[in-house]
Protein backbone atom coordinates (compact mmCIF):
# COMPACT_ATOMS: atom_id res chain seq x y z
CA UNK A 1 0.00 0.00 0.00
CA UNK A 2 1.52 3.75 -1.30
CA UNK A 3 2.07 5.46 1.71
CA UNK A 4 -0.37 8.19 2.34
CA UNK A 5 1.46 12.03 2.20
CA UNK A 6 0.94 14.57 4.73
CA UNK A 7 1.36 18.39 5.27
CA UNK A 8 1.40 20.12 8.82
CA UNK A 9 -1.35 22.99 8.69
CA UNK A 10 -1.59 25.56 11.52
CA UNK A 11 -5.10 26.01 12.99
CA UNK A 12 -4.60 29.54 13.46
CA UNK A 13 -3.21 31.18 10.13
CA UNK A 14 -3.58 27.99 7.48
CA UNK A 15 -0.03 28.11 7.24
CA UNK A 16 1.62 24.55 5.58
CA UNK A 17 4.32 23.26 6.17
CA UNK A 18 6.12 19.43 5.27
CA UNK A 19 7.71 19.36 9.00
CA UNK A 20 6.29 20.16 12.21
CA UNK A 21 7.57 23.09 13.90
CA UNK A 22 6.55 24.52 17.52
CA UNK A 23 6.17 27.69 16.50
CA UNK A 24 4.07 29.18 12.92
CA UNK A 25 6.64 31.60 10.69
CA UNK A 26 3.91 33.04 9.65
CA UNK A 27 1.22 34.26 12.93
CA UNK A 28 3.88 33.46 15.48
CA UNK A 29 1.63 30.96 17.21
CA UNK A 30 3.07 28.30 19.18
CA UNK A 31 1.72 24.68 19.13
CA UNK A 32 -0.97 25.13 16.57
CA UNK A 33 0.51 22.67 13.87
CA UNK A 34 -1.59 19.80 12.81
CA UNK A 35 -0.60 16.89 11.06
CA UNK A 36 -2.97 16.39 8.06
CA UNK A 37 -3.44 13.87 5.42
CA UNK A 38 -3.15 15.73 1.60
CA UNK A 39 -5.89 14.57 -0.72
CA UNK A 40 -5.21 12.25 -3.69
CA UNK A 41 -8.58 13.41 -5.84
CA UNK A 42 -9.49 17.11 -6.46
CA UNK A 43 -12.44 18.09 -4.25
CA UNK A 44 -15.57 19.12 -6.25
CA UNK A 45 -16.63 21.00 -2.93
CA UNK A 46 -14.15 23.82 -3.78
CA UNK A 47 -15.69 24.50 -7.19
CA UNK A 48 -17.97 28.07 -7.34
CA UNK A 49 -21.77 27.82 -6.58
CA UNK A 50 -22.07 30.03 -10.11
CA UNK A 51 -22.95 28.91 -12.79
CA UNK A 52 -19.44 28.38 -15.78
CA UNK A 53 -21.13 29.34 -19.29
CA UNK A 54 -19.62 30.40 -22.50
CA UNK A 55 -21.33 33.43 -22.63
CA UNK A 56 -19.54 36.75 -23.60
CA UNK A 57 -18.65 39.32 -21.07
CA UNK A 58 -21.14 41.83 -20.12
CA UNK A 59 -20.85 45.49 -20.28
CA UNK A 60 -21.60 47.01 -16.84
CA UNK A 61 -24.36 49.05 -17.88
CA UNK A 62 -26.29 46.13 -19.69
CA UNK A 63 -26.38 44.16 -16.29
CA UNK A 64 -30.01 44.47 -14.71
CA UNK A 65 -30.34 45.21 -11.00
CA UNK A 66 -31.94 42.26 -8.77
CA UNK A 67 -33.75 43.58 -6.18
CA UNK A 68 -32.90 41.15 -3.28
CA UNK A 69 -35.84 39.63 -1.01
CA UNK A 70 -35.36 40.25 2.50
CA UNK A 71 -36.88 39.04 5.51
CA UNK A 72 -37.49 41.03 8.94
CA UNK A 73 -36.75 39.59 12.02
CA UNK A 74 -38.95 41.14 13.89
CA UNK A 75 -36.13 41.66 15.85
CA UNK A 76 -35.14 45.56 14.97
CA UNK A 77 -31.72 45.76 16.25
CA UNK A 78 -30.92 42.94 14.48
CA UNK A 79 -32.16 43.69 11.44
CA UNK A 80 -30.72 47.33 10.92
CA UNK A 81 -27.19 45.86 11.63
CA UNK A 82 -27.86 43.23 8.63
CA UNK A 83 -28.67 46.13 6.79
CA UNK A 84 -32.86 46.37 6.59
CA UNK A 85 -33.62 42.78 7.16
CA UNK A 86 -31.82 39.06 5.81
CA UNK A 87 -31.34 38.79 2.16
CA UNK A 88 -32.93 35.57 1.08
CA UNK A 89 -30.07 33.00 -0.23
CA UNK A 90 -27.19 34.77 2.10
CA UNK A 91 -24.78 33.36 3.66
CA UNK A 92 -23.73 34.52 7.42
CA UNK A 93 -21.61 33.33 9.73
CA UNK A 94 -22.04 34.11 13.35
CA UNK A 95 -19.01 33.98 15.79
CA UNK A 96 -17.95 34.63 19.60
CA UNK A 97 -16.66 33.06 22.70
CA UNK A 98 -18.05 29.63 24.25
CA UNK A 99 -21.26 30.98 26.72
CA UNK A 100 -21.76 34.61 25.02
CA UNK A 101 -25.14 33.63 23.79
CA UNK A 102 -24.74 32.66 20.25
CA UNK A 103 -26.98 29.48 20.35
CA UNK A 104 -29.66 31.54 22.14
CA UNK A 105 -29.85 34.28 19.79
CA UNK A 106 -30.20 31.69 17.01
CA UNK A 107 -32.65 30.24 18.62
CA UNK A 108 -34.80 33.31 19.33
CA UNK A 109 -34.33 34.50 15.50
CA UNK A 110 -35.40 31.30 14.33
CA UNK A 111 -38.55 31.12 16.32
CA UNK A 112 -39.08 34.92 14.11
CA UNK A 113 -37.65 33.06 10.48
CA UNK A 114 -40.46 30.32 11.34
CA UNK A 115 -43.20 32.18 10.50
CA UNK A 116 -41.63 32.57 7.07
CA UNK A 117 -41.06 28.63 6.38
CA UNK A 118 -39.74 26.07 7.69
CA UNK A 119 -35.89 26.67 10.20
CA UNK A 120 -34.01 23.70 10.16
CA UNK A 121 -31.76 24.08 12.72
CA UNK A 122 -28.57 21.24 12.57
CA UNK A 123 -26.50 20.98 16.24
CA UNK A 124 -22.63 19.05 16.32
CA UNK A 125 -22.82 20.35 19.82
CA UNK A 126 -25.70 20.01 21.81
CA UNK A 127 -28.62 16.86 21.48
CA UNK A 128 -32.20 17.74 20.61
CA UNK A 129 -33.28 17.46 24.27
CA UNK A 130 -30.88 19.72 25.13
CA UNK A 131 -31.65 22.68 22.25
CA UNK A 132 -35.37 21.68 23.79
CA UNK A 133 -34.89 22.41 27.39
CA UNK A 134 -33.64 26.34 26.26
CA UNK A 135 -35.93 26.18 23.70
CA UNK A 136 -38.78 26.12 26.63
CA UNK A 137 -37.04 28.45 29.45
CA UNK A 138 -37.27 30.64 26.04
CA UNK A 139 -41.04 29.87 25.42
CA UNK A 140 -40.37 29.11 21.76
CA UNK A 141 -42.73 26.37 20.62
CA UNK A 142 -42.74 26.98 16.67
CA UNK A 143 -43.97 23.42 14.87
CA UNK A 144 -41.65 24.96 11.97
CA UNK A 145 -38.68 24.42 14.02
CA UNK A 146 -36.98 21.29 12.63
CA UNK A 147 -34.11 20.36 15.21
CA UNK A 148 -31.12 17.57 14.27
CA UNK A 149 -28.34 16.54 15.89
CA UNK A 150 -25.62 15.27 13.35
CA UNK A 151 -22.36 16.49 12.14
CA UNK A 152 -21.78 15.02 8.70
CA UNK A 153 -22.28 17.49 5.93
CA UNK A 154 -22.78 14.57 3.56
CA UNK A 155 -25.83 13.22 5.35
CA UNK A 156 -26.64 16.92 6.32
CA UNK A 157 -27.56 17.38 2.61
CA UNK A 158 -30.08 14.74 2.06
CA UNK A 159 -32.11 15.72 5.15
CA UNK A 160 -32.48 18.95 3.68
CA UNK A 161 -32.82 17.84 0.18
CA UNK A 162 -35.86 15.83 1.77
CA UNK A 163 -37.35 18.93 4.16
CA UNK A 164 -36.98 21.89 1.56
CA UNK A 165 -36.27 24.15 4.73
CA UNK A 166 -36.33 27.87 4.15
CA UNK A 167 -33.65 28.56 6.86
CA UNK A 168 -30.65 26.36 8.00
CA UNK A 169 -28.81 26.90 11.02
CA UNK A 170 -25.48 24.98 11.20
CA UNK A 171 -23.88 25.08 15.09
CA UNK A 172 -21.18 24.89 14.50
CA UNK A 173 -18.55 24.60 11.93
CA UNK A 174 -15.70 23.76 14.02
CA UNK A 175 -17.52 20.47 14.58
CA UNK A 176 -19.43 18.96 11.27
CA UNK A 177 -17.11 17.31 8.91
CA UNK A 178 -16.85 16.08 4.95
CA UNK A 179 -16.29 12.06 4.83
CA UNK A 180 -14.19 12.39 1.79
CA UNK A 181 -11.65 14.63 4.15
CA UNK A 182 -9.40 12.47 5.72
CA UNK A 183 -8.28 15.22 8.30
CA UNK A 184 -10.07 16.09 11.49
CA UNK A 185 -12.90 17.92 12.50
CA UNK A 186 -12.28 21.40 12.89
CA UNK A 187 -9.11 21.55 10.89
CA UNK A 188 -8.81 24.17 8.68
CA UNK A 189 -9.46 21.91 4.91
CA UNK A 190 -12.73 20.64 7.11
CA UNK A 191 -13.25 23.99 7.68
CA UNK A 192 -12.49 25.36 4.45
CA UNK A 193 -14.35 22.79 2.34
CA UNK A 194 -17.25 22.51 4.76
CA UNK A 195 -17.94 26.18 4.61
CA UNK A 196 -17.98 25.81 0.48
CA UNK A 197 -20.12 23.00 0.77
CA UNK A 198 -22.79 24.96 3.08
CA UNK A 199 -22.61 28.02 1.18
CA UNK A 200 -22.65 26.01 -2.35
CA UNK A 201 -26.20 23.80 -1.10
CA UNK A 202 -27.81 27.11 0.33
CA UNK A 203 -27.04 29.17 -2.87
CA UNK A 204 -27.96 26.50 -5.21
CA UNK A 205 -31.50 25.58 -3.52
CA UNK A 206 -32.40 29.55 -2.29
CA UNK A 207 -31.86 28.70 1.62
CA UNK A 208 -31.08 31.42 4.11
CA UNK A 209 -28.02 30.21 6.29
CA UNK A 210 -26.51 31.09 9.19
CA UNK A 211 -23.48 29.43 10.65
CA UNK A 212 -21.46 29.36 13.90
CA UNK A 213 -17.93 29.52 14.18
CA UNK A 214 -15.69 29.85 17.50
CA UNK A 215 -12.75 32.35 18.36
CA UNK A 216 -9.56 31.72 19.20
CA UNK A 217 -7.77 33.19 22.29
CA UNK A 218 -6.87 36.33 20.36
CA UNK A 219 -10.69 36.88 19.64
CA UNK A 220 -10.69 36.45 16.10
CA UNK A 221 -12.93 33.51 14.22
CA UNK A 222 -10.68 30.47 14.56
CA UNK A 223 -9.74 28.84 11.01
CA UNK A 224 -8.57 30.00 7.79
CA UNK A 225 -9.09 33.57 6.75
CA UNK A 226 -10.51 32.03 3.53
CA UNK A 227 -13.63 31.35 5.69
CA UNK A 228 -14.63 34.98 6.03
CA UNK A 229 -14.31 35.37 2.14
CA UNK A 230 -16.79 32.51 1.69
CA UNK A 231 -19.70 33.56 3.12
CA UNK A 232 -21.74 37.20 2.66
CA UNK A 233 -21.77 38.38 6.19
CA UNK A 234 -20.06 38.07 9.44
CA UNK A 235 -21.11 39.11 12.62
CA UNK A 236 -19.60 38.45 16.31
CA UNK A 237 -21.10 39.06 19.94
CA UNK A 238 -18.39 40.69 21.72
CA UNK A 239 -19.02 41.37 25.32
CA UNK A 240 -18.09 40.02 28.92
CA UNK A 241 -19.58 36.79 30.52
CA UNK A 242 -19.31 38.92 33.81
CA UNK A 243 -21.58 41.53 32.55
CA UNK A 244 -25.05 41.10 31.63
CA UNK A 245 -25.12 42.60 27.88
CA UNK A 246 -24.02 41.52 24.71
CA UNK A 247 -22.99 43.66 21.50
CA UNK A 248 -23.37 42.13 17.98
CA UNK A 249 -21.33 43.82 15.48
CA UNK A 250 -21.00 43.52 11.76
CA UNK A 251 -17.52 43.07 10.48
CA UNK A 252 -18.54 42.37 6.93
CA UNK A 253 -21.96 42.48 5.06
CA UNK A 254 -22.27 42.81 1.33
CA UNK A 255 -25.59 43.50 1.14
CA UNK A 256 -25.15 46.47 4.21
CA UNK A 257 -22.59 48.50 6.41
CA UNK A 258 -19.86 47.39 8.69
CA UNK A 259 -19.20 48.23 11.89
CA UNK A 260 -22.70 48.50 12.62
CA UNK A 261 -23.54 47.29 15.98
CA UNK A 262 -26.56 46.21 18.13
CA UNK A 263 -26.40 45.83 21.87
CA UNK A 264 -28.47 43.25 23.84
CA UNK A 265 -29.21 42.39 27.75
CA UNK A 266 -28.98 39.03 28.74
CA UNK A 267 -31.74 37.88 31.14
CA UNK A 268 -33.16 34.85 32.12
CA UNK A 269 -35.89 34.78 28.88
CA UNK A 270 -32.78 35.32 26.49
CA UNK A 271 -31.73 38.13 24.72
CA UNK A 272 -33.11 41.74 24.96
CA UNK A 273 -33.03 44.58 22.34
CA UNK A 274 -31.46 47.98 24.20
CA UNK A 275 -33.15 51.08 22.57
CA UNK A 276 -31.16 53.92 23.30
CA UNK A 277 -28.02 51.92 24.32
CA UNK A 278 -26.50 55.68 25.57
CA UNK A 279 -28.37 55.62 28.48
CA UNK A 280 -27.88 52.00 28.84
CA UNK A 281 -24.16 52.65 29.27
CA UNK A 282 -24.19 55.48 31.54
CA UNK A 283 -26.71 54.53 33.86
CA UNK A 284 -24.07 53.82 36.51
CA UNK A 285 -21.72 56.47 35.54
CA UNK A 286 -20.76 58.38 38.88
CA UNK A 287 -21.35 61.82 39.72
CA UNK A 288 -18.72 64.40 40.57
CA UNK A 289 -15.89 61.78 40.25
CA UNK A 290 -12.36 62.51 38.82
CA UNK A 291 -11.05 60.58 36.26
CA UNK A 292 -14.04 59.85 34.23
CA UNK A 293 -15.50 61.64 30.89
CA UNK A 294 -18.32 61.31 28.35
CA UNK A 295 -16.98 59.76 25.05
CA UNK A 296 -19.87 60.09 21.94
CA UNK A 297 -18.39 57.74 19.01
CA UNK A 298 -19.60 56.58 15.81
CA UNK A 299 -20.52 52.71 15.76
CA UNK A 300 -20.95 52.14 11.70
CA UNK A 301 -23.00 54.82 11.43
CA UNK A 302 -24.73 54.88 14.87
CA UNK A 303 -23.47 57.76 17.37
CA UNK A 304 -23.31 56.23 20.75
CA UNK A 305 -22.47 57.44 24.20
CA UNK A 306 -19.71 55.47 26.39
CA UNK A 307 -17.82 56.48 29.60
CA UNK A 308 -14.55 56.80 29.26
CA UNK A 309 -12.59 56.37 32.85
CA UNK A 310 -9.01 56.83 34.26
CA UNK A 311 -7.19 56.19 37.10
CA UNK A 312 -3.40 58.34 37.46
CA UNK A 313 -1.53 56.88 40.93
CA UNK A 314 1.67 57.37 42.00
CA UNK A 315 4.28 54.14 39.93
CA UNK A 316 5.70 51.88 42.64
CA UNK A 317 7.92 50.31 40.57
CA UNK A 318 10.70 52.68 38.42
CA UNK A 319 8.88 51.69 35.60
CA UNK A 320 5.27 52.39 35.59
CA UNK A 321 2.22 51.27 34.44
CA UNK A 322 0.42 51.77 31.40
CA UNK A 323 -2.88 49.57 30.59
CA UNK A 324 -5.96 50.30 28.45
CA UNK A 325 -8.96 47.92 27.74
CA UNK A 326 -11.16 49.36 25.28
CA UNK A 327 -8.75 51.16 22.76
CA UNK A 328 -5.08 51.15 21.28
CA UNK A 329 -1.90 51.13 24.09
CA UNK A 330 -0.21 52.57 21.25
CA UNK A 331 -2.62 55.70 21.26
CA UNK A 332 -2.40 55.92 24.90
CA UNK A 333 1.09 56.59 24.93
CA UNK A 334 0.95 59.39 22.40
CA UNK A 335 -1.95 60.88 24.67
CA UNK A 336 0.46 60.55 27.52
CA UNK A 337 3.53 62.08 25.88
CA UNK A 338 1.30 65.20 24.44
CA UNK A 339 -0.10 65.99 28.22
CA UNK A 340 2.93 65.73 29.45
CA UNK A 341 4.22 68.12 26.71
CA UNK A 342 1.69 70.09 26.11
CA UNK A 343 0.40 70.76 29.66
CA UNK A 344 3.57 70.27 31.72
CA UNK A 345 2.01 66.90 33.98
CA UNK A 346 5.06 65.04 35.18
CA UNK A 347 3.02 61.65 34.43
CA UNK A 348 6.36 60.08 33.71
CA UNK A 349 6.81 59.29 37.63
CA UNK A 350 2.34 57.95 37.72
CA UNK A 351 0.57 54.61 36.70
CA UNK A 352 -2.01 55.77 34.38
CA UNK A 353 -4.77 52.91 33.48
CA UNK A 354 -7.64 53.77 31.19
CA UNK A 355 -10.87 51.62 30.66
CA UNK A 356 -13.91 51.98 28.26
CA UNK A 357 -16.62 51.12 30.39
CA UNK A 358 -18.44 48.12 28.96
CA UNK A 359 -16.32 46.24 27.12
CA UNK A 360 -16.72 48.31 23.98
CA UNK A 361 -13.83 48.51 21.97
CA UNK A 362 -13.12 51.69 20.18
CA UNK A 363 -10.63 52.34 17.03
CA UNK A 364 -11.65 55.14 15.70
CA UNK A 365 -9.43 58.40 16.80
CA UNK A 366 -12.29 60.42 18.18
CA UNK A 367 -11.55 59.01 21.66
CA UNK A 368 -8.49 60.90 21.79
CA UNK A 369 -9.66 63.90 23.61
CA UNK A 370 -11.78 62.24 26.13
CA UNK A 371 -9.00 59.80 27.26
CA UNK A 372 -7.02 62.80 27.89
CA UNK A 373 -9.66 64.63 29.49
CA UNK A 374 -9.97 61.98 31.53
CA UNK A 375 -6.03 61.42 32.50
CA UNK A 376 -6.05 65.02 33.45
CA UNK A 377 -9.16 65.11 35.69
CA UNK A 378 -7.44 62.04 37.38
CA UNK A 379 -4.08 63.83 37.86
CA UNK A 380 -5.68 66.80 39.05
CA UNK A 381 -8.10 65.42 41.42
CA UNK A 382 -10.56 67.57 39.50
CA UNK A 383 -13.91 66.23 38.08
CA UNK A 384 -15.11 67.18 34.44
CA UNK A 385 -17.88 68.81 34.10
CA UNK A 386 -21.08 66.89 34.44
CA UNK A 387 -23.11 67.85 31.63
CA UNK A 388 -20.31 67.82 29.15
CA UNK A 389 -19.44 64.84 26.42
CA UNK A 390 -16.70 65.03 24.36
CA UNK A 391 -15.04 63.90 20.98
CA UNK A 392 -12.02 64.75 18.66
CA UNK A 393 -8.79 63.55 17.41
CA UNK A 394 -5.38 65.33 19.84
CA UNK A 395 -2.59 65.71 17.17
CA UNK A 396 1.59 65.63 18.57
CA UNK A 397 1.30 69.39 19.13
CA UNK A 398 -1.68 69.01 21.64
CA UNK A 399 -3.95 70.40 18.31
CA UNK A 400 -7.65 69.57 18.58
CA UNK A 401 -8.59 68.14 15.39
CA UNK A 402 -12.23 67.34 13.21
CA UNK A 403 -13.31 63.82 13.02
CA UNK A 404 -16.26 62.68 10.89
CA UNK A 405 -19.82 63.16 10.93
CA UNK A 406 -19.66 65.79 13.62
CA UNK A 407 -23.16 67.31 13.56
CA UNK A 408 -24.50 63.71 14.38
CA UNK A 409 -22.61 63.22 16.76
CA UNK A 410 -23.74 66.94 18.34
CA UNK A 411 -27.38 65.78 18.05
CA UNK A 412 -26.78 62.60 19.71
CA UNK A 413 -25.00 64.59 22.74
CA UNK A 414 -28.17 67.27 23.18
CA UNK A 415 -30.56 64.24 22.59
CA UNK A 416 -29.63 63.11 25.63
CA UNK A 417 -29.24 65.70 27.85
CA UNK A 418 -25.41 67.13 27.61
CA UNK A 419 -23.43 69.81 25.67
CA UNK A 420 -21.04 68.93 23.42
CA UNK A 421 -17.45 70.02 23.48
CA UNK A 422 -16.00 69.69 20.61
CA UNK A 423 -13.52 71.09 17.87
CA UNK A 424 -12.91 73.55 15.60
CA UNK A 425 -16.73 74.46 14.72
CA UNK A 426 -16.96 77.94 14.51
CA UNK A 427 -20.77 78.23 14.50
CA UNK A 428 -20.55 76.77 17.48
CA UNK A 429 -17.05 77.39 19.60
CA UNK A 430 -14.24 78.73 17.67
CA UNK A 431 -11.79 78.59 21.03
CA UNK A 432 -11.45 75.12 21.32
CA UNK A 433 -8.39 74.47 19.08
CA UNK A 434 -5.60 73.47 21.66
CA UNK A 435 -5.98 70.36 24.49
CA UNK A 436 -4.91 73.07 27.01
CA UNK A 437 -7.85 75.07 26.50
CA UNK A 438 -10.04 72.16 26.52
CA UNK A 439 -8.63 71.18 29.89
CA UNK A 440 -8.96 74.52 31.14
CA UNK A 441 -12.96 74.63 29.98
CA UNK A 442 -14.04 71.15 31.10
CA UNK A 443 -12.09 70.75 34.17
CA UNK A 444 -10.67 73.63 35.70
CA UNK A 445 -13.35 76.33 35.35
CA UNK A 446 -14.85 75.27 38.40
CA UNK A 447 -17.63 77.14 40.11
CA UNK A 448 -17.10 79.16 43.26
CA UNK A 449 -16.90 77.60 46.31
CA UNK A 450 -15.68 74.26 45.07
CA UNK A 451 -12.61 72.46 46.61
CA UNK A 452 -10.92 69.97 45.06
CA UNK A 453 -7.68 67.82 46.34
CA UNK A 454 -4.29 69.06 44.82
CA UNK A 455 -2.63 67.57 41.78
CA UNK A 456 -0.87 64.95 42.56
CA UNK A 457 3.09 65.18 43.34
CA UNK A 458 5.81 63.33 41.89
């Protein structure tokens, strides 16, 4: 018997590789090669869903629109992050950590999807009487709920082939596997060529899919990158298992925006839509507290208001501390080194640790100004301003600069009850150009009367 050739794939990247190695050369991750067994035939899975013909190219112009179907949740939140509703025929895969709430969501959307046809709902994970027992403490009791446990695609197929489902839920695809694949379930060609297979049966037969896929400890979907290619949209629940909401974002959607997000409460019925998720997240701001400021950012292309908090102590160690959760270390140094510039705080000799309060992670520059805002009113001992929120980009001169979509932001701010600093808008404040005189305005014009500790000393 010819002996059977391998190739060593890393779960993490997809990297191969003829040896094993300990560490990847190409994502630096240590102990994530897999020995797998390299297919003699040419998989047919790989091959397009479209159609090959012979027909000529098309001029752009020639090419008629399709106005795509979509169905409506019922659940809003949901369905303005997926961009008005689901397309009918897309493909999206669903991802997060183990516990966040990703079978329960999928569970309460397809108890919504039923009353459109029939949800056929496939679990590697969990056995019927368990997806029953939430599906009660949920009160979801939809006939057109079809519920299998089984993890092999193959088989998978002819179920569905038999039921006609409108909707297919696959959890998850870390766990189902292709017979023909000799490797492992949840290696990345299982992975790879599952995901091809799902996507190729739903396009071909018109079926709405949704699939779950895991995270790795870095908090990115675990598997090839390939996967996020495949399949129309991707959205992940981010959010801490401590905490008692959940935020689904949208990293990709074709037939929508990105970075959209939607933000959920977890409670003992499942998942909860949050309105006006401002409020939400400064409900237990404190009052007349250094250290903390009013952030509004711009979530795809909803304004939102966070709490932005800081805590400036004294370094015990010669070399001190520096830790943000919530946005770039790399920014909060250059925040640092402009105060310390700029304003003349010796926050060389402090501990400085910054935290976006509720797990929200922010990239966009805008939350330059209230992190330092917030360092300052920390240092100083000083509260900001209660009715003030804040927003703007701090450039290496200690320059206030514009960000986008500005006036929404302002109307978000007044909406709910606060006045917006902000930059460089003349009709509105044509001071504010330099982080000293925003310090000065938010922190240190204090009423009289008011006593406040000293800054603190080296």
């Amino acid at each position: 018997m010819a002996k059977k050739k391998t190739v060593y794939v890393c779960q993490s990247c997809g990297y191969k590789s003829p040896t094993w190695s300990g560490r990847c050369p190409e994502c630096g991750e240590w102990g994530t090669f897999v020995e797998e067994v390299i297919s003699k035939h040419r998989n047919k899975v790989s091959v397009s869903w479209i159609n090959a013909s012979s027909e000529k190219p098309t001029p752009i112009t020639e090419i008629c629109e399709i106005e795509k179907e979509r169905y409506l949740s019922r659940i809003e939140e949901f369905d303005r992050v997926a961009g008005g509703g689901i397309v009918k025929g897309s493909v999206s895969l669903l991802s997060g950590e183990p516990g966040i709430g990703k079978s329960t969501f999928l569970l309460q959307l397809s108890e919504k999807l039923s009353n459109y046809g029939k949800v056929f709902y496939i679990s590697s994970e969990e056995s019927p009487q368990q997806i029953s027992m939430r599906a009660r403490r949920l009160e979801i009791s939809s006939p057109n709920i079809l519920v299998l446990a089984n993890n092999n695609l193959e088989e998978i197929k002819n179920f569905i082939e038999k039921e006609k489902p409108a909707f297919l839920i696959i959890d998850s695809i870390q766990t189902v596997y292709l017979p023909h694949i000799e490797s492992a379930a949840g290696s990345v060609s299982q992975v790879r060529e599952g995901t091809a297979f799902i996507t190729n049966l739903s396009k071909s037969k018109g079926i709405t899919t949704f699939i779950v896929g895991h995270v790795n400890k870095e908090g990115s979907i675990a598997g090839p990158k390939v996967l996020e290619h495949i399949v129309d949209a991707v959205y992940q629940f981010e959010g801490d298992r401590g905490h008692n909401f959940r935020i689904l974002k949208a990293l990709k959607n074709r037939f929508g925006s990105t970075g959209e997000i939607a933000v959920f409460q977890m409670e003992e019925k499942g998942l909860k839509e949050v309105k006006n998720p401002s409020l939400f997240f400064l409900s237990e701001r404190p009052v007349g507290k250094p250290g903390s400021t009013i952030y509004c950012g711009i979530e795809g292309t909803r304004p939102l208001l966070l709490e932005v908090q800081a805590l400036v102590s004294r370094a015990v160690f010669s070399t001190p501390q520096r830790r943000a959760k919530g946005i770039d270390a790399n920014r909060l140094s250059i925040i640092i080194a402009v105060l310390e510039k700029e304003l003349g705080y010796p926050l060389r000799n402090f501990d400085i640790f910054v935290n976006i309060v509720g797990g929200v992670k922010i990239k966009e520059p805008a939350v330059d100004l209230p992190v330092a805002l917030a360092i300052a009113s920390s240092y100083l001992g000083k509260p900001v301003k209660e009715n003030i929120a804040v927003f703007g980009e701090i450039g290496l001169s200690g320059e206030i600069r514009s960000v986008r979509l500005e006036e929404m932001r302002i109307k978000e701010i007044e909406k709910n009850g606060f006045q917006a600093l902000f930059p460089a808008l003349q009709k509105k404040n044509n001071k504010l150009k330099l982080l000293k005189e925003a310090v000065k305005i938010a922190i240190e014009e204090q009423q009289d009367g008011e006593s406040y500790k000293k800054p603190l000393e080296p």
